[in-house]
C-alpha atoms as a PDB file:
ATOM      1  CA  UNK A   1       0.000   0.000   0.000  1.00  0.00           C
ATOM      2  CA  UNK A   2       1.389   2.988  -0.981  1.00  0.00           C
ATOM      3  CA  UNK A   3       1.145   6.606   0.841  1.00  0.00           C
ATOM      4  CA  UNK A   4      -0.831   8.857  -1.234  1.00  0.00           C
ATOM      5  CA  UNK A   5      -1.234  12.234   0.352  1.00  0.00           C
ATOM      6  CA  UNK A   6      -4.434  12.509  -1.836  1.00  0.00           C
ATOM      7  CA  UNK A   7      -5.781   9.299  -0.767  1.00  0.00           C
ATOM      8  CA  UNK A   8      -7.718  11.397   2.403  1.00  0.00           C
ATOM      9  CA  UNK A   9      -8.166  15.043   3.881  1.00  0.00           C
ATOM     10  CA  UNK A  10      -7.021  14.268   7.002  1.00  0.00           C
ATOM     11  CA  UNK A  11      -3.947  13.118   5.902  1.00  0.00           C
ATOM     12  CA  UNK A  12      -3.086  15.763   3.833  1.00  0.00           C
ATOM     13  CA  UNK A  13       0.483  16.632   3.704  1.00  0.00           C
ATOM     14  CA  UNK A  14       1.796  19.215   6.093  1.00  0.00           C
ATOM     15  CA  UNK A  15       3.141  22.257   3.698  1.00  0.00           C
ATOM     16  CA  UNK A  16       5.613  23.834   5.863  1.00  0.00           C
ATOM     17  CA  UNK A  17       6.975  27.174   4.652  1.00  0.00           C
ATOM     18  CA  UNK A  18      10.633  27.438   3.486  1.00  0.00           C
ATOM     19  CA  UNK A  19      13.072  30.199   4.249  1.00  0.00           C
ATOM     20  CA  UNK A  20      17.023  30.647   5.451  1.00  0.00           C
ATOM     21  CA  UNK A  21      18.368  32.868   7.862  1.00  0.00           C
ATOM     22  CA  UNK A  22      20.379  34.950   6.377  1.00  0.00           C
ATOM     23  CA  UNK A  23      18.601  37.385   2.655  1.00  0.00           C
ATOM     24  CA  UNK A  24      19.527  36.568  -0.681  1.00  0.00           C
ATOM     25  CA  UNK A  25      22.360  39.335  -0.327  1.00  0.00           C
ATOM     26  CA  UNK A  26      23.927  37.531   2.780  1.00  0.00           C
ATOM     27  CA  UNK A  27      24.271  34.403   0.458  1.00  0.00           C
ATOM     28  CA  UNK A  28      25.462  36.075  -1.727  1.00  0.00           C
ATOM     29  CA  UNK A  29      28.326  38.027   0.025  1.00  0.00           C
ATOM     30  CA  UNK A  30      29.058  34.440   1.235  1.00  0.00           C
ATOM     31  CA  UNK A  31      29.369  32.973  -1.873  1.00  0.00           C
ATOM     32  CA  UNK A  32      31.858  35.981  -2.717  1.00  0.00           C
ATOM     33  CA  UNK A  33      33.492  35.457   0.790  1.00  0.00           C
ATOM     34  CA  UNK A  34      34.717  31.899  -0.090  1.00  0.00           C
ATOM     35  CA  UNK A  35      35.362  32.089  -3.826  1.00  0.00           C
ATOM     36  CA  UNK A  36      36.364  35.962  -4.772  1.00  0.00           C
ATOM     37  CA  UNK A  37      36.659  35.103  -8.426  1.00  0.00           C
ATOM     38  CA  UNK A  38      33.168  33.335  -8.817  1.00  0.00           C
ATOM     39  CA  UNK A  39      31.080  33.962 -11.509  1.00  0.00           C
ATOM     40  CA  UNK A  40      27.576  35.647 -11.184  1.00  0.00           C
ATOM     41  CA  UNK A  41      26.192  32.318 -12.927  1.00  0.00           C
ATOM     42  CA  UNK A  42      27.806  30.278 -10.580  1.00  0.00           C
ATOM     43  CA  UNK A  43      26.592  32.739  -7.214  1.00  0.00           C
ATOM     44  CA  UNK A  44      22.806  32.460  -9.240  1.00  0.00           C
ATOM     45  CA  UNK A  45      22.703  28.935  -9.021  1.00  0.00           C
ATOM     46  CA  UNK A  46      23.854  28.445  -5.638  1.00  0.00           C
ATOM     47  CA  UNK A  47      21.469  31.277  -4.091  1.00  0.00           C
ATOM     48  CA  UNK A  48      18.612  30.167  -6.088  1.00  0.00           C
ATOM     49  CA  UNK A  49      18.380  33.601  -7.929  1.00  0.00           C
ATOM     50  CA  UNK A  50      18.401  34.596 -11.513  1.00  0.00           C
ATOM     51  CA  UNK A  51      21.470  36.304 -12.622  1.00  0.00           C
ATOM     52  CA  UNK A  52      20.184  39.626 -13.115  1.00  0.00           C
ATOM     53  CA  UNK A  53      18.801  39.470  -9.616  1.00  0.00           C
ATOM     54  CA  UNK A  54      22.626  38.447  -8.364  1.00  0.00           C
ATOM     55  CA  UNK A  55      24.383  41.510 -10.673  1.00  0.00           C
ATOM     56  CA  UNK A  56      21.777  44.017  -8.410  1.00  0.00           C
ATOM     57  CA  UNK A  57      22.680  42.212  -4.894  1.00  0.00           C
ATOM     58  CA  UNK A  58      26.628  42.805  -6.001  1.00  0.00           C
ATOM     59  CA  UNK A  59      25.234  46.180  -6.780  1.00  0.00           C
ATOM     60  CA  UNK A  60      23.802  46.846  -3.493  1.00  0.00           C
ATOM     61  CA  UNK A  61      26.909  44.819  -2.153  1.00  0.00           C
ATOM     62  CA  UNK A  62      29.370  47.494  -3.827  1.00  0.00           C
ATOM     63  CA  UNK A  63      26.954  50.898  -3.189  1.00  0.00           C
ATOM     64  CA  UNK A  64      26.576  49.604   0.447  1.00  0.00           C
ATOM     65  CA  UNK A  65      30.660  49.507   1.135  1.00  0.00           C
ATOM     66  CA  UNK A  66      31.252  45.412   1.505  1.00  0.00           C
ATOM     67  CA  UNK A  67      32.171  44.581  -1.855  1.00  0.00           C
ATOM     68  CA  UNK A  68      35.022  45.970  -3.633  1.00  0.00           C
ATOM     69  CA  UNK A  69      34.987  44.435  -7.633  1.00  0.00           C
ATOM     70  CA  UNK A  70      38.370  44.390  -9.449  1.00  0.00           C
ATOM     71  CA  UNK A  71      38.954  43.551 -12.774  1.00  0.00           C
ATOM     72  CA  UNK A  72      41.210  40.689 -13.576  1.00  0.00           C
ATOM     73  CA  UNK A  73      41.420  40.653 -17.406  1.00  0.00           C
ATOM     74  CA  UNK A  74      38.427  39.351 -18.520  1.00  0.00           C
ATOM     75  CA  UNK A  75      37.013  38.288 -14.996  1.00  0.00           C
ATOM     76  CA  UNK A  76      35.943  40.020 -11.772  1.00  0.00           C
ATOM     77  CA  UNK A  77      37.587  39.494  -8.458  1.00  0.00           C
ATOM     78  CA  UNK A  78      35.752  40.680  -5.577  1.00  0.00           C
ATOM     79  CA  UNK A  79      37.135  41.956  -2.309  1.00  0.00           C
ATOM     80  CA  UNK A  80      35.447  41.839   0.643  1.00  0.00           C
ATOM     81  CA  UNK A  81      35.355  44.736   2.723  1.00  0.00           C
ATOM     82  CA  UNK A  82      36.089  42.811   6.118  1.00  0.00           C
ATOM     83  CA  UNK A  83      35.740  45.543   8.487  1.00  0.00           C
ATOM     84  CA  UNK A  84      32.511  47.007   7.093  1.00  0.00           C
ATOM     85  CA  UNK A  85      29.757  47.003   9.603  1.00  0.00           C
ATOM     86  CA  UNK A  86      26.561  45.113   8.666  1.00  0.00           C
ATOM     87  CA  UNK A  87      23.310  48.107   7.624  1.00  0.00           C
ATOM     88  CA  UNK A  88      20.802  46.770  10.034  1.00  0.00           C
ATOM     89  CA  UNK A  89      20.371  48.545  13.226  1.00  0.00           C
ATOM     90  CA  UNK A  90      19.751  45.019  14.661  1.00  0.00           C
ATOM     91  CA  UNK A  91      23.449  44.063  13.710  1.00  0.00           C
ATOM     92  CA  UNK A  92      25.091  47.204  15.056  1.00  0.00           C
ATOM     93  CA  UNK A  93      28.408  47.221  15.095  1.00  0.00           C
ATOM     94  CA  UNK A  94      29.040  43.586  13.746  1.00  0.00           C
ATOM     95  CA  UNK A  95      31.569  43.883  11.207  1.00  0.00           C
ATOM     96  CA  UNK A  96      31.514  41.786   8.261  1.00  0.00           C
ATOM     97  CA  UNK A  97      33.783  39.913   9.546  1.00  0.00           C
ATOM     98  CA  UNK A  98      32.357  38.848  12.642  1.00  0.00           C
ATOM     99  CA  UNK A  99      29.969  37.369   9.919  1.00  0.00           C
ATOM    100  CA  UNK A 100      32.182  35.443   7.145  1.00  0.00           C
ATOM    101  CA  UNK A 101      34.653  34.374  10.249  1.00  0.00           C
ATOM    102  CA  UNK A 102      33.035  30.537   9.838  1.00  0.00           C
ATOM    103  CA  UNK A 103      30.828  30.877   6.012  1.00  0.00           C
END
């Protein structure tokens, strides 16, 4: 007998709502944190997030003073602005650092 969860309404399956802790930019200044020279495909992918979405968070990342991006011939290489303290008034004075110390 096999478990259908459509076989009776009271044993429906329990939809349980997904999130993470940290936003889509806090993935993705950890994907930047442990591979500087990854590509915005590659950061995408791994967040979840389409590639335009990651060039705006990398945006944000840059305008808000934790990413620095270098160009490396044809490639980016982006620097993480360690002691940069984190914008919400929750996380006041927790440096970036403090942060990416384990990612």
């Amino acid at each position: 007998m096999s478990a259908n969860p459509q076989s009776s309404p009271d044993q429906a399956p329990v939809m349980r709502r997904q999130w993470t802790l940290l936003s889509n930019h806090g993935h993705v200044l950890v994907c930047l944190a442990r591979d500087p020279h990854m590509r915005m495909r590659d950061i995408a992918q791994s967040v979840g997030i389409t590639e335009r979405a990651c060039y705006r968070i990398v945006g944000d990342l840059e305008e808000g003073g934790l990413v620095r991006r270098n160009r490396v011939g044809r490639n980016n290489h982006y620097e993480i602005d360690l002691a940069a303290s984190m914008r919400h008034p929750a996380w006041r004075g927790v440096r970036a650092v403090d942060l990416l110390t384990n990612a």
